[in-house]
C-alpha atoms as a PDB file:
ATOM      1  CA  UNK A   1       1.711   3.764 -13.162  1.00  0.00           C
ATOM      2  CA  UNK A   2       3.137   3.148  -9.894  1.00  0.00           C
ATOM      3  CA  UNK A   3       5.137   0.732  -7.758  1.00  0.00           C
ATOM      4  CA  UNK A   4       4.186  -1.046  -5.398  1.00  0.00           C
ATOM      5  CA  UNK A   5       7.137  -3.134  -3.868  1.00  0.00           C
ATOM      6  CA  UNK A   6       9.519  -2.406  -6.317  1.00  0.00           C
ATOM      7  CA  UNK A   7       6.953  -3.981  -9.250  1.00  0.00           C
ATOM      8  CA  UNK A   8       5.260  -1.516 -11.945  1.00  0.00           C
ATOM      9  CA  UNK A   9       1.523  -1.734 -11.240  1.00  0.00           C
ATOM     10  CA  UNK A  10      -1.188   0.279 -12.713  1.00  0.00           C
ATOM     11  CA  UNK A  11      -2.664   3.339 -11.116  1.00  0.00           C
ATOM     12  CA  UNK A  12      -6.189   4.361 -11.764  1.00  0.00           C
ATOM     13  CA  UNK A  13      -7.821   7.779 -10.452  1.00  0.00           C
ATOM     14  CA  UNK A  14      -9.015   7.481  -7.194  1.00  0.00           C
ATOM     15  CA  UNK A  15      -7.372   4.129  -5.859  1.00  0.00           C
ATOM     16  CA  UNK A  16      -7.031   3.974  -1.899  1.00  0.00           C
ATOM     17  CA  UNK A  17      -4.392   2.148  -0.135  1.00  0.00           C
ATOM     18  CA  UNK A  18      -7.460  -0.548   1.081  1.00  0.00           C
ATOM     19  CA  UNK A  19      -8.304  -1.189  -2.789  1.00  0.00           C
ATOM     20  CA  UNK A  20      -4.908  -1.942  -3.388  1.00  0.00           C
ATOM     21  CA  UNK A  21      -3.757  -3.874  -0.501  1.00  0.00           C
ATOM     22  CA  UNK A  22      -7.371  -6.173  -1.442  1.00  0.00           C
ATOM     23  CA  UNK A  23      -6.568  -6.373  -5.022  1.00  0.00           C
ATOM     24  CA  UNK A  24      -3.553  -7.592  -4.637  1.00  0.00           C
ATOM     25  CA  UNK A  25      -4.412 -10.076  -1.377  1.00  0.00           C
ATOM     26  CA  UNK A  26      -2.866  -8.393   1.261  1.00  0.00           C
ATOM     27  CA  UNK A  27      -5.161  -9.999   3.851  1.00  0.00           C
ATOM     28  CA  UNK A  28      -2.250 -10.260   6.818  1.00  0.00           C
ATOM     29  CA  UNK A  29      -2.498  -8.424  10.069  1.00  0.00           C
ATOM     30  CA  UNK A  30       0.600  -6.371  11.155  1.00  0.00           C
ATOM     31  CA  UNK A  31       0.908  -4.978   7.332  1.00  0.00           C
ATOM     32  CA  UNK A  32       2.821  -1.425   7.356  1.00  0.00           C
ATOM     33  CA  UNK A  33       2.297   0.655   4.573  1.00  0.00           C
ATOM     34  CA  UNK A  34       4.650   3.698   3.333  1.00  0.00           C
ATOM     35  CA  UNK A  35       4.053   5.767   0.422  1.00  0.00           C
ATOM     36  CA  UNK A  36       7.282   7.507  -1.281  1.00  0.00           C
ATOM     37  CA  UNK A  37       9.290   6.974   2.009  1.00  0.00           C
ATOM     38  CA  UNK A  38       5.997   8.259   4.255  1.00  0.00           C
ATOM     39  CA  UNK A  39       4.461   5.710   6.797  1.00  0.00           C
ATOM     40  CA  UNK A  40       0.339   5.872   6.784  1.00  0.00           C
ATOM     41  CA  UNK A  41      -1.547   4.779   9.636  1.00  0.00           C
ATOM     42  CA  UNK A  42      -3.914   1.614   8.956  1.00  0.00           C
ATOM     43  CA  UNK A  43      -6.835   4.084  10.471  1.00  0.00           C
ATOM     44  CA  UNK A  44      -6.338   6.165   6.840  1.00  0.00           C
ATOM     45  CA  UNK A  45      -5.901   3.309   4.237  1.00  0.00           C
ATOM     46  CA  UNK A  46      -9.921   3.521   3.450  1.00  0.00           C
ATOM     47  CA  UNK A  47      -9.509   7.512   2.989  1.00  0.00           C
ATOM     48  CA  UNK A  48      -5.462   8.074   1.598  1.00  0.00           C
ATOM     49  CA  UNK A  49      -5.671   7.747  -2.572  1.00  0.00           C
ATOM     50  CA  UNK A  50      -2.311   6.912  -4.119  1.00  0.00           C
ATOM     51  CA  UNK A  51      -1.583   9.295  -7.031  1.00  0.00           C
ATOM     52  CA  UNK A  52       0.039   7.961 -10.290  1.00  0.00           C
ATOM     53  CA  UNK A  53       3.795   8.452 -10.029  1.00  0.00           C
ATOM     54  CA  UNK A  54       3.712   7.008  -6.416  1.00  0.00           C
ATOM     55  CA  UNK A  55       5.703   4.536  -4.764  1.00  0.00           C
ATOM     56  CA  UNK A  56       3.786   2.365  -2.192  1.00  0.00           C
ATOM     57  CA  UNK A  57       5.579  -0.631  -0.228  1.00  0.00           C
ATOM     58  CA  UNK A  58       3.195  -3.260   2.191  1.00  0.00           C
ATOM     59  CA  UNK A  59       5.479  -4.595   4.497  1.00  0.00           C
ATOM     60  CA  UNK A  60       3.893  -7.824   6.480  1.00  0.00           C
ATOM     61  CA  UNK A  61       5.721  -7.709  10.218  1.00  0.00           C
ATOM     62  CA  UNK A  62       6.646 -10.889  11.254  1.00  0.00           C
ATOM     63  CA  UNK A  63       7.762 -11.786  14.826  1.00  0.00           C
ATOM     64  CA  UNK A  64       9.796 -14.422  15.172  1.00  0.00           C
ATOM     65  CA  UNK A  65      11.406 -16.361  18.132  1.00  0.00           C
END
């Protein structure tokens, strides 16, 4: 199991941070992703797995004005 912004979701071997931002529609530019408090740059997402125990937030910047 993990959580991924603050909801239990269920971790399988070998999940990357793309598969889970596409699985659970993430399809907004400007998304920031941290993984138990550590930022990962989008460049990495296809290549960093999240291990079971993990906490992963996607943050969607939003400019405003």
């Amino acid at each position: 199991m993990i959580v991924l912004n603050n909801r239990e979701y269920p971790w399988r071997e070998g999940i990357t941070i793309t598969e889970l931002l596409d699985e659970n529609d993430f399809v907004y530019k400007g998304i920031v992703v941290i993984i138990n408090a550590d930022p990962v740059h989008e460049s990495l997402w296809a290549i960093t797995e999240i291990h079971d125990g993990d906490e992963v937030r996607a943050i969607h910047m939003m400019a405003g004005g």
